[in-house]
N, C-alpha and C. Protein backbone atom coordinates (compact mmCIF):
# COMPACT_ATOMS: atom_id res chain seq x y z
N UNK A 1 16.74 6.18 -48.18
CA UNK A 1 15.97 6.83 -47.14
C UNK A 1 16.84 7.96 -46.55
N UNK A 2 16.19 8.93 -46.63
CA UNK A 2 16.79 10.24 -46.07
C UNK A 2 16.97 9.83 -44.43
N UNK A 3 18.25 11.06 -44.01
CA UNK A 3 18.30 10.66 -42.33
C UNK A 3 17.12 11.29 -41.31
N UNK A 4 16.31 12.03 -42.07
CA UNK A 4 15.13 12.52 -41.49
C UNK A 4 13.94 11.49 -41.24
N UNK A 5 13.99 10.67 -42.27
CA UNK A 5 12.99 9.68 -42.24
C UNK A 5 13.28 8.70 -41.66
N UNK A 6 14.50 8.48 -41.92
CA UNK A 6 15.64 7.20 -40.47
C UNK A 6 15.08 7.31 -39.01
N UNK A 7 15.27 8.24 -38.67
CA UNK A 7 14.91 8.98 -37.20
C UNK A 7 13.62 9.02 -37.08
N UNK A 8 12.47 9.64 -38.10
CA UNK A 8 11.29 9.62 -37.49
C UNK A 8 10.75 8.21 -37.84
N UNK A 9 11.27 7.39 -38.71
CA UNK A 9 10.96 5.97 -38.80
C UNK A 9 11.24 5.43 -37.67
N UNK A 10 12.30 5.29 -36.48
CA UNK A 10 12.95 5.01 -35.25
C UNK A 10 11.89 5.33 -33.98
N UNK A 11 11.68 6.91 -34.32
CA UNK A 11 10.52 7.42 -33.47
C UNK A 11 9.31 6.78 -33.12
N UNK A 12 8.97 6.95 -34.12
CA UNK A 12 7.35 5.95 -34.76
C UNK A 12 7.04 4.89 -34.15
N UNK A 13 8.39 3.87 -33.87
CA UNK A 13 8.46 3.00 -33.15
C UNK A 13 7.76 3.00 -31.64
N UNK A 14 8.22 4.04 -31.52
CA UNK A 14 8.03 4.33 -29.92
C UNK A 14 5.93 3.96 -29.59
N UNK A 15 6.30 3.47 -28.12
CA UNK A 15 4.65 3.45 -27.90
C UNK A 15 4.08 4.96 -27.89
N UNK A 16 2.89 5.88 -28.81
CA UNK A 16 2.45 6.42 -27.94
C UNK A 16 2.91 7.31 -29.01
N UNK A 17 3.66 6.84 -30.22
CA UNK A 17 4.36 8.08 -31.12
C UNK A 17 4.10 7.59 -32.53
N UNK A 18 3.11 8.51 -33.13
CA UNK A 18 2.44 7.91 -34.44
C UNK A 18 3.48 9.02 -35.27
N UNK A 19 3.10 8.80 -36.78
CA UNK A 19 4.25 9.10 -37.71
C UNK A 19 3.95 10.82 -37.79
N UNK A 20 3.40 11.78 -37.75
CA UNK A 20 3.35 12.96 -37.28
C UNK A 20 4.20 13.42 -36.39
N UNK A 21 4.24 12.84 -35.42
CA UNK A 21 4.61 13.58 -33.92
C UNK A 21 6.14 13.12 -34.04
N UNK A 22 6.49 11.98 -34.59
CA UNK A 22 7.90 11.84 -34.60
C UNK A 22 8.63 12.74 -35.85
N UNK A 23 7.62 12.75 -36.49
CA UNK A 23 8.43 14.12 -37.60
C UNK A 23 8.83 15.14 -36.78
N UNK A 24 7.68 15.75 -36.08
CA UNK A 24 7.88 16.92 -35.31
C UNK A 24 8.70 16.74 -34.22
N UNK A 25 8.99 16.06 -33.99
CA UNK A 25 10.23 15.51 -32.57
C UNK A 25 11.53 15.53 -33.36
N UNK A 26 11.52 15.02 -35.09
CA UNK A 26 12.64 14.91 -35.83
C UNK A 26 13.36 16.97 -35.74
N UNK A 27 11.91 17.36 -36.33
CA UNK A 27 12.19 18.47 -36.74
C UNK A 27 12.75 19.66 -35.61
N UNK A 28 11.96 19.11 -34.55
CA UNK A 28 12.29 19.83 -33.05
C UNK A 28 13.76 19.86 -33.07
N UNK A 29 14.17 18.29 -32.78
CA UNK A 29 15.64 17.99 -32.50
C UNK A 29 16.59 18.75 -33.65
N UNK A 30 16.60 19.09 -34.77
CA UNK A 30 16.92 19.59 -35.90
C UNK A 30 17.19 20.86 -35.69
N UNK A 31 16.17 22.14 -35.22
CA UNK A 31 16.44 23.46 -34.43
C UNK A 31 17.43 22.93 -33.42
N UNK A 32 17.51 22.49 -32.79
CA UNK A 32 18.15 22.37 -31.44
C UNK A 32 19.76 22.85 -32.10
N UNK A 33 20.51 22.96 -30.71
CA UNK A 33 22.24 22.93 -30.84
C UNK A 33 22.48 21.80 -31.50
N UNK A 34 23.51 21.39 -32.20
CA UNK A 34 24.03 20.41 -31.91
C UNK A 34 24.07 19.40 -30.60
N UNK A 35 24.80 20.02 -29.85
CA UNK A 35 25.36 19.39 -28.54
C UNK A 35 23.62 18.57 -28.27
N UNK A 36 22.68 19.27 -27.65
CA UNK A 36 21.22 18.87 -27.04
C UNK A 36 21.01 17.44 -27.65
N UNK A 37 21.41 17.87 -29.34
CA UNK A 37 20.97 15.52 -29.70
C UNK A 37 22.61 14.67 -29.57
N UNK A 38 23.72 15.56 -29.53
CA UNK A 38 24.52 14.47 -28.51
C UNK A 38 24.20 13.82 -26.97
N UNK A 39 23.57 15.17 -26.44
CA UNK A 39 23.57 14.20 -25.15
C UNK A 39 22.20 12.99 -25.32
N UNK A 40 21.24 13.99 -25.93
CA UNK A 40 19.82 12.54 -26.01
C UNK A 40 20.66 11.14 -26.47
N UNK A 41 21.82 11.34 -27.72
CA UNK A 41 21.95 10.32 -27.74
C UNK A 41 23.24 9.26 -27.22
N UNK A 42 23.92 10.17 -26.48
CA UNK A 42 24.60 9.64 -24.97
C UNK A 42 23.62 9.23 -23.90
N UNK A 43 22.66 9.70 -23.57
CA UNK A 43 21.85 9.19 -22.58
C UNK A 43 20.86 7.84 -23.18
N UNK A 44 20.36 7.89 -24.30
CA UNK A 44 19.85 6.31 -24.80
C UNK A 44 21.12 5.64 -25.01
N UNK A 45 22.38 5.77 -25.15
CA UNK A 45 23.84 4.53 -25.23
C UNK A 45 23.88 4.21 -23.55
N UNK A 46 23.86 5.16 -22.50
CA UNK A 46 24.32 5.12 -21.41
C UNK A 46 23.07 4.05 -20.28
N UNK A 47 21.18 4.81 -20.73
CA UNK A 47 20.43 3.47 -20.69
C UNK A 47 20.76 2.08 -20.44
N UNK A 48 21.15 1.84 -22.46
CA UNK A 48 20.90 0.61 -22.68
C UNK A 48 22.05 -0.01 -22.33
N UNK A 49 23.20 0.56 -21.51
CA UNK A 49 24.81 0.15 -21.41
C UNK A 49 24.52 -0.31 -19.43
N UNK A 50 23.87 0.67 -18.72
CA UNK A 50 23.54 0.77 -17.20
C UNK A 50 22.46 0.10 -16.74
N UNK A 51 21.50 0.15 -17.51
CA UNK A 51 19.90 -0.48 -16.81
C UNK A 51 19.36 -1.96 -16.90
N UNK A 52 19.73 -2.68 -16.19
CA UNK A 52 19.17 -4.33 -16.09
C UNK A 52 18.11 -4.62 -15.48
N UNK A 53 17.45 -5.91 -15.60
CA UNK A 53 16.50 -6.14 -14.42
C UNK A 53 17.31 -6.59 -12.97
N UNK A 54 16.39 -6.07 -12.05
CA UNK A 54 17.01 -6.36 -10.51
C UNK A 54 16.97 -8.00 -10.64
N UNK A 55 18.14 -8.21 -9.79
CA UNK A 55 18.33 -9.96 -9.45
C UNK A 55 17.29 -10.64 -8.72
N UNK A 56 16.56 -9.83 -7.80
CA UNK A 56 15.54 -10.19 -7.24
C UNK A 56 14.07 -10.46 -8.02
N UNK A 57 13.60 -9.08 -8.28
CA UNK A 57 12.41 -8.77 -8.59
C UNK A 57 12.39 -8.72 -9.97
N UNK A 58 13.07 -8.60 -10.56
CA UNK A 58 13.03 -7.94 -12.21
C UNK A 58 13.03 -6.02 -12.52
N UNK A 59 12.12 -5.73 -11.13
CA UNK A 59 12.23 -4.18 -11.55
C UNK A 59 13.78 -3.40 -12.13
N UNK A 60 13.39 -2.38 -13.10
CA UNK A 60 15.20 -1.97 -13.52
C UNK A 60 15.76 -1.12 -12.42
N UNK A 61 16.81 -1.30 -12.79
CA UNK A 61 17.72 -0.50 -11.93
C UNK A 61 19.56 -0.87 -12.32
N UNK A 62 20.03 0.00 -11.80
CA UNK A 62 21.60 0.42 -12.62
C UNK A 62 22.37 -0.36 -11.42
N UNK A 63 21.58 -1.33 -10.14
CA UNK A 63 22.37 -1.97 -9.54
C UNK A 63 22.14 -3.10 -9.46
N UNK A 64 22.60 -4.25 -8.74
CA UNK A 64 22.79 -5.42 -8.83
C UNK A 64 21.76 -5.84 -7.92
N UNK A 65 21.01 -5.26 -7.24
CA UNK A 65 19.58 -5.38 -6.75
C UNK A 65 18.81 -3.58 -6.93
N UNK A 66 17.71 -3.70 -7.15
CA UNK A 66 16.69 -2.12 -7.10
C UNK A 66 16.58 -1.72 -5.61
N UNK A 67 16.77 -0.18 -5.67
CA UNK A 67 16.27 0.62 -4.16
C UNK A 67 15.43 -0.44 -3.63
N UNK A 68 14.06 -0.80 -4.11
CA UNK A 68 13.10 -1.21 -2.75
C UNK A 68 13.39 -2.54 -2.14
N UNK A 69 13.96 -3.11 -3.29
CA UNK A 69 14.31 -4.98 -2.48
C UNK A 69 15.68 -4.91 -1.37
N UNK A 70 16.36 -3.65 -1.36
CA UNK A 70 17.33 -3.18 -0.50
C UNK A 70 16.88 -2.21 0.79
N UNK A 71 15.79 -2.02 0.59
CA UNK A 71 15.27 -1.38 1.75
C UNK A 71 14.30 -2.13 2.89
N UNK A 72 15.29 -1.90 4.33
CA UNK A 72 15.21 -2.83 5.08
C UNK A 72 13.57 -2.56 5.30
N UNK A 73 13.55 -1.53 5.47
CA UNK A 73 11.78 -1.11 5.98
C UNK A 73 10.68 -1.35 5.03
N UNK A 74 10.88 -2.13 3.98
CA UNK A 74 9.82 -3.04 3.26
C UNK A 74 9.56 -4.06 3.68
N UNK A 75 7.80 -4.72 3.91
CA UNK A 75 7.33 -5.84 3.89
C UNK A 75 7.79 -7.17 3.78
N UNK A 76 8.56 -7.74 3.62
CA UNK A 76 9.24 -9.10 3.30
C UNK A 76 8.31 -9.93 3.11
N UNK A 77 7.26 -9.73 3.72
CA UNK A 77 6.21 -10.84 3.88
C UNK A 77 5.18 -10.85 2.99
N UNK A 78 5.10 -9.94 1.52
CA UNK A 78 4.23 -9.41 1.00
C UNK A 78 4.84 -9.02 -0.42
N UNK A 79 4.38 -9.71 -1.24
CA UNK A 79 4.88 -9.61 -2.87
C UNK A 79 3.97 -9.42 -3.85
N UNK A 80 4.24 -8.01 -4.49
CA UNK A 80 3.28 -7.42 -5.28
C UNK A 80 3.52 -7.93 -6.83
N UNK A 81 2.46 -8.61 -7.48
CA UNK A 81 3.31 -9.34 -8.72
C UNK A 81 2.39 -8.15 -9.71
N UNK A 82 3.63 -8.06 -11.00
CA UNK A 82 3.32 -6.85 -11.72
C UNK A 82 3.49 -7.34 -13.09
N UNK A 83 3.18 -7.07 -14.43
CA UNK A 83 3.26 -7.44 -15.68
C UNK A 83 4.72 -6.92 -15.85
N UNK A 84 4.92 -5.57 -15.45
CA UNK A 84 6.01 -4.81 -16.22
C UNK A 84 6.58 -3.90 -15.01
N UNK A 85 7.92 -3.22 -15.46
CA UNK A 85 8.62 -2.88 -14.27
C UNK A 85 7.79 -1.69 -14.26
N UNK A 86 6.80 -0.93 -15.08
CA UNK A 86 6.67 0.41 -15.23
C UNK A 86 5.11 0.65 -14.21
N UNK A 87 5.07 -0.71 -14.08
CA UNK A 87 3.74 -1.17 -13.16
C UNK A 87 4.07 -0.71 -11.74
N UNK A 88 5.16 -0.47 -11.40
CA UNK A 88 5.66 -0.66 -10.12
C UNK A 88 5.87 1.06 -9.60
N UNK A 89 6.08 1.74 -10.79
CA UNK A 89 5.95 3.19 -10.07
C UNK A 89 5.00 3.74 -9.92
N UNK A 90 3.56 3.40 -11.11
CA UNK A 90 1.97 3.71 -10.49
C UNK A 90 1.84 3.19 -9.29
N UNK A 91 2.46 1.91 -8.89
CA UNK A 91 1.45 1.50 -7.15
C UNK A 91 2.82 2.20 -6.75
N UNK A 92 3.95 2.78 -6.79
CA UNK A 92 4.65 3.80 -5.97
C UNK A 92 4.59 4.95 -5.31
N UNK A 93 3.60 5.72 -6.37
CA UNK A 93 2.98 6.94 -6.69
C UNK A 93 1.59 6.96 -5.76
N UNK A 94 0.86 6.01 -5.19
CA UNK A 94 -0.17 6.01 -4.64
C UNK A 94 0.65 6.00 -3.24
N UNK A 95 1.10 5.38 -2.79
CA UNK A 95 1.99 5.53 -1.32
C UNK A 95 1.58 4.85 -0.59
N UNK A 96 0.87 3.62 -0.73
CA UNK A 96 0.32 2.76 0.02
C UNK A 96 0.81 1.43 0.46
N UNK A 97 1.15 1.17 -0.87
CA UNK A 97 1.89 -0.51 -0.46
C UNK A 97 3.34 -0.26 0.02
N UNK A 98 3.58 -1.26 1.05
CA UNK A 98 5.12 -1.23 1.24
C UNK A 98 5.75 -2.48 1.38
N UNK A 99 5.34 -3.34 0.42
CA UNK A 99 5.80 -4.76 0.52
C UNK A 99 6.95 -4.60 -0.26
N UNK A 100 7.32 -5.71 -1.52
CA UNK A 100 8.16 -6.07 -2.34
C UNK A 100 7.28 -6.34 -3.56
N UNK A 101 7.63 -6.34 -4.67
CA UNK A 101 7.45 -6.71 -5.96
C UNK A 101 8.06 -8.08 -6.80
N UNK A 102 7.61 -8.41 -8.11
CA UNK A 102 7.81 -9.59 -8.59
C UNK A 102 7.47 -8.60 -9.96
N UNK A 103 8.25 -8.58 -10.96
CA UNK A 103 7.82 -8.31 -12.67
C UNK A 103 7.60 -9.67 -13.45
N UNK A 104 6.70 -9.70 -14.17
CA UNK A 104 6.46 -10.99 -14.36
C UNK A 104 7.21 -10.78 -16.12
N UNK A 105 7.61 -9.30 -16.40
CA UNK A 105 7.82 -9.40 -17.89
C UNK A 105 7.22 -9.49 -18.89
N UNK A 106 5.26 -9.55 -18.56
CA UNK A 106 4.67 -9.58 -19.63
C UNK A 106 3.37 -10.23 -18.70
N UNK A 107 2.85 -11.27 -20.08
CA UNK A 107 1.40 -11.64 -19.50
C UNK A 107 1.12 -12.43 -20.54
N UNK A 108 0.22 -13.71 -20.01
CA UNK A 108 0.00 -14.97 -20.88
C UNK A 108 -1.13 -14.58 -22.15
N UNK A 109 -0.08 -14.93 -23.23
CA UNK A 109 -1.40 -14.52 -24.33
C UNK A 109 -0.86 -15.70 -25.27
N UNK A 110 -1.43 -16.67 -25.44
CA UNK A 110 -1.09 -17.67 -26.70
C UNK A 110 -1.61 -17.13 -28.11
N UNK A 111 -2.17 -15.74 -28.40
CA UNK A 111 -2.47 -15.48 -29.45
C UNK A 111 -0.85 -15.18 -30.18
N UNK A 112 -0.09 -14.79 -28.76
CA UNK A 112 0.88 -13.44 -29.14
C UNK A 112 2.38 -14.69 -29.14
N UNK A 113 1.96 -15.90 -28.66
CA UNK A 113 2.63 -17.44 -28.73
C UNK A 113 3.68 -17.27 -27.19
N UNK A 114 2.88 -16.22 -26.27
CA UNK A 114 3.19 -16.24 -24.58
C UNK A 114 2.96 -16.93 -23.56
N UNK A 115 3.31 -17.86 -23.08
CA UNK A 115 2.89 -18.69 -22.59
C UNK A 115 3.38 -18.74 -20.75
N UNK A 116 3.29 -19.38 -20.04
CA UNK A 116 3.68 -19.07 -18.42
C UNK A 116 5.15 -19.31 -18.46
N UNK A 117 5.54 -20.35 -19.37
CA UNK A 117 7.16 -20.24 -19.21
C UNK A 117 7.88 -18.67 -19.76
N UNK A 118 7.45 -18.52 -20.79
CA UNK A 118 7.90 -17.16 -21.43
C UNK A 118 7.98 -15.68 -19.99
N UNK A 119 7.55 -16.10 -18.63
CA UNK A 119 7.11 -15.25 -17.67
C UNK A 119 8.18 -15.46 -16.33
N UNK A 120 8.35 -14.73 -15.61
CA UNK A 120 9.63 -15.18 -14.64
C UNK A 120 8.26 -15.55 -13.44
N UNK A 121 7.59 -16.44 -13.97
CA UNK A 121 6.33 -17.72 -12.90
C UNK A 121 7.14 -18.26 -11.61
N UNK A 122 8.56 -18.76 -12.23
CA UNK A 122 9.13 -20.15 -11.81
C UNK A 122 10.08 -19.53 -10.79
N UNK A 123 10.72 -17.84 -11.02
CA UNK A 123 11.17 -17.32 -10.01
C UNK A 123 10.37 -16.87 -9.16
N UNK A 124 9.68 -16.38 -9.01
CA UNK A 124 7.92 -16.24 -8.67
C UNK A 124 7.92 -17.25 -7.04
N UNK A 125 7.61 -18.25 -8.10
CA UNK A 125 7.54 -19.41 -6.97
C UNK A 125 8.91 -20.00 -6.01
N UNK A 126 9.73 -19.61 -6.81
CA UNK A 126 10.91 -20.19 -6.00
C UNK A 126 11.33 -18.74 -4.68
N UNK A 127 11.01 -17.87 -4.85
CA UNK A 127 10.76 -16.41 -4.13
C UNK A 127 9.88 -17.07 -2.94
N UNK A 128 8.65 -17.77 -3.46
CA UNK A 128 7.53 -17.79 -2.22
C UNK A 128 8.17 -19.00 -1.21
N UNK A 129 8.80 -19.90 -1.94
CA UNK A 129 9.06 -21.31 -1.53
C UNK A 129 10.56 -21.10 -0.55
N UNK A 130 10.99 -20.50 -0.79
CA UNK A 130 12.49 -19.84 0.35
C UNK A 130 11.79 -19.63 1.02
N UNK A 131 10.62 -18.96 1.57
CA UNK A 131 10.10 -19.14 2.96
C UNK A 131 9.71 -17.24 3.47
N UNK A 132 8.85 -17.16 4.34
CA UNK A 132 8.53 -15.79 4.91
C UNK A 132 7.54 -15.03 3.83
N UNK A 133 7.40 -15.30 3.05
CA UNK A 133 6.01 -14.49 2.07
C UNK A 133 5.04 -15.36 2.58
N UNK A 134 4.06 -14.18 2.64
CA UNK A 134 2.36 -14.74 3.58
C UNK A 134 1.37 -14.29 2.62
N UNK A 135 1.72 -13.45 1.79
CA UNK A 135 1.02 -12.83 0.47
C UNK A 135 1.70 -12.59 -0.67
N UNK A 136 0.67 -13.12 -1.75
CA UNK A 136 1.23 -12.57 -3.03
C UNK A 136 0.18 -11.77 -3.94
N UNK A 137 0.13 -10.36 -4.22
CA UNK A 137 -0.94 -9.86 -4.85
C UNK A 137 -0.72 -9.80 -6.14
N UNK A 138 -1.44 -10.32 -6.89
CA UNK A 138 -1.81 -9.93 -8.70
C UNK A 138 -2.34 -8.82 -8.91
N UNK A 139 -1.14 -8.17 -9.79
CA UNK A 139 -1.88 -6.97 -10.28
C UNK A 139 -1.49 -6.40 -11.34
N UNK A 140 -2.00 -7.68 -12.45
CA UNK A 140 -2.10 -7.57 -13.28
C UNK A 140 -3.23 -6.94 -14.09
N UNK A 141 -2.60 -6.34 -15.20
CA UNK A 141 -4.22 -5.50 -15.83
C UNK A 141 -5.45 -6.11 -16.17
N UNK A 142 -6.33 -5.46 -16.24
CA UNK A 142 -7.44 -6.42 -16.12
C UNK A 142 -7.90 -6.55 -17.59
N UNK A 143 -7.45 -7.56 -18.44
CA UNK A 143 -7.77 -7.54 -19.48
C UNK A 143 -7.69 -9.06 -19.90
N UNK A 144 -8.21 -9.53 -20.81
CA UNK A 144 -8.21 -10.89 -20.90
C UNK A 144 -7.12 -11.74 -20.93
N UNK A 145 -5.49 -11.18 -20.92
CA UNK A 145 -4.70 -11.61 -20.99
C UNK A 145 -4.07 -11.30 -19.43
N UNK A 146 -4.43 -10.16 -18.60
CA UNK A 146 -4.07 -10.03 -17.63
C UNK A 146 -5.20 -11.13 -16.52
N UNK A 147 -6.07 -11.34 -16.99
CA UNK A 147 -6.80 -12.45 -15.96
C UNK A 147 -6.40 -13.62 -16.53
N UNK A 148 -6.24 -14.30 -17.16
CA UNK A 148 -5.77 -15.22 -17.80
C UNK A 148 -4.27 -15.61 -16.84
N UNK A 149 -3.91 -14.42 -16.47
CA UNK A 149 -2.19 -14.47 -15.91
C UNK A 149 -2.49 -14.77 -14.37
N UNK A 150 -3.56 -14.17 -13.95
CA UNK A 150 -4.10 -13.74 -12.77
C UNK A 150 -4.15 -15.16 -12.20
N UNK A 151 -4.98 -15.75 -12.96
CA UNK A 151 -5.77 -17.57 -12.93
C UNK A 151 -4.35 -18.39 -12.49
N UNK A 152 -3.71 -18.18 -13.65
CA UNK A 152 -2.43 -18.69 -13.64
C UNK A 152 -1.82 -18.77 -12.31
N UNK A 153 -1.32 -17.88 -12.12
CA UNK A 153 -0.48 -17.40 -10.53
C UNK A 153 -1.36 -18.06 -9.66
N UNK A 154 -2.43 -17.98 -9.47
CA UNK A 154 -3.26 -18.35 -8.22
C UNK A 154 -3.24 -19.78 -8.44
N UNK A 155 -3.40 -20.39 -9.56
CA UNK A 155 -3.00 -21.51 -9.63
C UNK A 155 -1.74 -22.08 -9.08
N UNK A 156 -1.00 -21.56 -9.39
CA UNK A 156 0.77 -22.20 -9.10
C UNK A 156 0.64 -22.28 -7.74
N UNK A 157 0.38 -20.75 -7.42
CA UNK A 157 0.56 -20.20 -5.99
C UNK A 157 0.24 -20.85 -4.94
N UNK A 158 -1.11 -20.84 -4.60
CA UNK A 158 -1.90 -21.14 -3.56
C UNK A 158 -1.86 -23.00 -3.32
N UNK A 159 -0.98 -23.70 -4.43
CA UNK A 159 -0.37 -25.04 -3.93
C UNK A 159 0.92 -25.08 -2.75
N UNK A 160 1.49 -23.65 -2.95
CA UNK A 160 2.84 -23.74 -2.05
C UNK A 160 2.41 -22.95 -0.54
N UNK A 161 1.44 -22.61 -0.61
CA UNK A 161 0.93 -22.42 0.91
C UNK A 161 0.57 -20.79 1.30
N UNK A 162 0.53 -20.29 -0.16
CA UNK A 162 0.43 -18.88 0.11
C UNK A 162 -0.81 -18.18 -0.20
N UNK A 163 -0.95 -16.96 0.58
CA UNK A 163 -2.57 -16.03 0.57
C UNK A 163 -2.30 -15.58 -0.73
N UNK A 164 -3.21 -15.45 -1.52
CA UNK A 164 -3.22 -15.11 -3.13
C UNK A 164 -4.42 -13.98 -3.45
N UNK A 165 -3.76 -12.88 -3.20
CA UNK A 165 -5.06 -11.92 -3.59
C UNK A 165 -5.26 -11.04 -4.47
N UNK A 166 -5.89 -10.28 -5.26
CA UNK A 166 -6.16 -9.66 -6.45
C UNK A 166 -6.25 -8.14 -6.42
N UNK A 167 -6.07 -7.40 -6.99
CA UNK A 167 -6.26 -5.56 -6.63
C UNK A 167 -7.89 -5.64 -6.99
N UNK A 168 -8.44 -4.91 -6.43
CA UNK A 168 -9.66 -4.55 -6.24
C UNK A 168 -9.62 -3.76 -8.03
N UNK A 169 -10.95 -3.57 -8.79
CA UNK A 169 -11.48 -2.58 -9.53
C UNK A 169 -12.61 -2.14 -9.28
N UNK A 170 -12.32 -1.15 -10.07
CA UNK A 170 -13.95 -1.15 -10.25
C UNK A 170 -13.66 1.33 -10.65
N UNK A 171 -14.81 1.56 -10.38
CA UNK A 171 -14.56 3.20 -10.72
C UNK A 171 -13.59 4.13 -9.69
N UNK A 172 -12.60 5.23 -10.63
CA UNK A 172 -11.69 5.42 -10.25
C UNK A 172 -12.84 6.66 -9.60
N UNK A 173 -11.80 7.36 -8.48
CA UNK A 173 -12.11 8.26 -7.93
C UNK A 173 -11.98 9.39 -8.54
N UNK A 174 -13.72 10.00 -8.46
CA UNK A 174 -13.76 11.01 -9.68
C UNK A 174 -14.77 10.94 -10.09
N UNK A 175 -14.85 9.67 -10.56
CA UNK A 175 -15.43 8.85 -12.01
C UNK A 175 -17.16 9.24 -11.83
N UNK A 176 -17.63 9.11 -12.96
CA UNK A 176 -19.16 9.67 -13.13
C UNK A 176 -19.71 8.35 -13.58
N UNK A 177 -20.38 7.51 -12.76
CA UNK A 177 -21.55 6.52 -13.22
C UNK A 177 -21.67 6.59 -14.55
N UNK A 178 -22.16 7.67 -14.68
CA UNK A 178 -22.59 7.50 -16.11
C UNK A 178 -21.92 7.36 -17.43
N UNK A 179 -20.83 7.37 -16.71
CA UNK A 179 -19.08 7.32 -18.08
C UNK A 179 -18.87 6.06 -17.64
N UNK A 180 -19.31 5.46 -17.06
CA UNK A 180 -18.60 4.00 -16.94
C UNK A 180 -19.37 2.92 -17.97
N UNK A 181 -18.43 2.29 -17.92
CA UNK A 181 -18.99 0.60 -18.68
C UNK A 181 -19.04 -0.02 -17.75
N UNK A 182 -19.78 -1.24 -18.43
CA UNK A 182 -20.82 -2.05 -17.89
C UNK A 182 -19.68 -3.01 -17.10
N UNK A 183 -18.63 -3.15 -17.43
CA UNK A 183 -17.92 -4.17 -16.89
C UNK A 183 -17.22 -3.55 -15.82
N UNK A 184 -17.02 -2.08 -16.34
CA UNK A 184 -16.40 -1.69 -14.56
C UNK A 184 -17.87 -1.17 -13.80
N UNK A 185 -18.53 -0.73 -14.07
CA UNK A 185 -19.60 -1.26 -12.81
C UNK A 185 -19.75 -2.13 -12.18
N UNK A 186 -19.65 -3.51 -13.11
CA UNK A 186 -19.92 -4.59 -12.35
C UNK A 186 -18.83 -5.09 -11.47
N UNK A 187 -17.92 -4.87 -12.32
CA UNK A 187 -16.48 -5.31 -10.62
C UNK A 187 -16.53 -4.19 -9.73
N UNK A 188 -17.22 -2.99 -10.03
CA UNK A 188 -17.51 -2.54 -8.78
C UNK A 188 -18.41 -3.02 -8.12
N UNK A 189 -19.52 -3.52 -8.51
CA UNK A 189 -20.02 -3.84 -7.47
C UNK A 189 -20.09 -5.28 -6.56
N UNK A 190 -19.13 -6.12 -7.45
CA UNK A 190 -18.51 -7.31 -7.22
C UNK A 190 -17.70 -7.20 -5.86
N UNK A 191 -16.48 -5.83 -6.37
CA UNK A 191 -15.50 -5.76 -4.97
C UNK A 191 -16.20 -4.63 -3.44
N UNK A 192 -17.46 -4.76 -3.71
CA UNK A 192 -17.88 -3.43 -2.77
C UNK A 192 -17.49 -4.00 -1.57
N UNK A 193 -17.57 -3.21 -0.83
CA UNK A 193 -17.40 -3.19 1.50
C UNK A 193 -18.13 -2.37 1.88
N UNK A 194 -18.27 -3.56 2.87
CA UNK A 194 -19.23 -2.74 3.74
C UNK A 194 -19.12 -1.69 4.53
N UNK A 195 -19.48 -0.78 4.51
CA UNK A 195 -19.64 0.87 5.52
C UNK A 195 -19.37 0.69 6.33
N UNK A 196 -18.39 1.27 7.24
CA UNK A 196 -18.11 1.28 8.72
C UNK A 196 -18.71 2.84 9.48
């Protein structure tokens, strides 16, 4: 195997990068200086050498706890549970929540042989059970493996004494009725409120 095909075989890998586009990423990097694919590939050694999950939450970070579980002016009382750490900068990006987080690392799928232990559940609960969390929100994706996870948690949860609540769906803002499916209509009109 040529080193062209090494690399865009490597690429390919990537989510989101079918065997085309990593050629052209091969071939990109190829024009470049030299130096430009030393540093890309000083910065993927330096990554995978710096970035852990936080001790707390799981979210990554290059310290021994993440920015938000160190920031005094977060929620304490309020734990946002997430599939993946990458979950955590979309509800960042909206600017709304200011609790704490939980990465759960994934999501229960016994097709995929995932199961609740395979999930950080058990830190989860031992988080709620130290005491001062009054909420824990699921927000997990809504897909049969993300409700499946959803069930789960509320299960564990709501034995140790805690409010257990779900992110709302339903049509994004924007959205045209008529582009929607039938299933996000209906959790829209499942999660509606009333008009003030």
């Amino acid at each position: 195997m040529s080193a062209i095909d090494d690399l865009a075989g490597e690429l390919a890998k990537l989510p989101g990068i079918g065997r085309k586009t990593a050629l052209r990423l091969t071939y990109h990097l190829l024009k470049q200086p030299p130096e430009r694919s030393r540093k890309l590939a000083h910065a993927l050694e330096v990554l995978r050498d710096r970035v852990h999950p936080c001790g707390v939450c799981g979210n990554l970070t290059e310290d021994p706890e993440c920015a938000i579980c160190r920031d005094p002016r977060r929620d304490r009382t309020v734990i946002c549970t997430v599939e993946e750490a990458a979950d955590i900068g979309a509800i960042e990006r909206a600017g709304e929540f200011r609790g704490l987080y939980h990465v759960l690392g994934g999501r229960i799928s016994p097709l995929d042989g995932v199961g609740p232990e395979h999930l950080t559940v058990r830190e989860l609960e031992a988080r709620v059970s130290a005491g001062g969390v009054s909420e824990v929100i699921v927000a997990t994706n809504p897909s049969v493996e993300g409700e499946a996870t959803a069930l789960y948690l509320q299960q564990s949860l709501v034995r140790l004494g805690v409010r257990v609540s779900r992110i709302a769906r339903g049509l994004p803002v924007g959205g045209d009725l008529e582009y929607a499916d039938g299933g996000t209509i209906a959790q829209a009109l499942s999660a509606r409120r009333e008009m003030i």
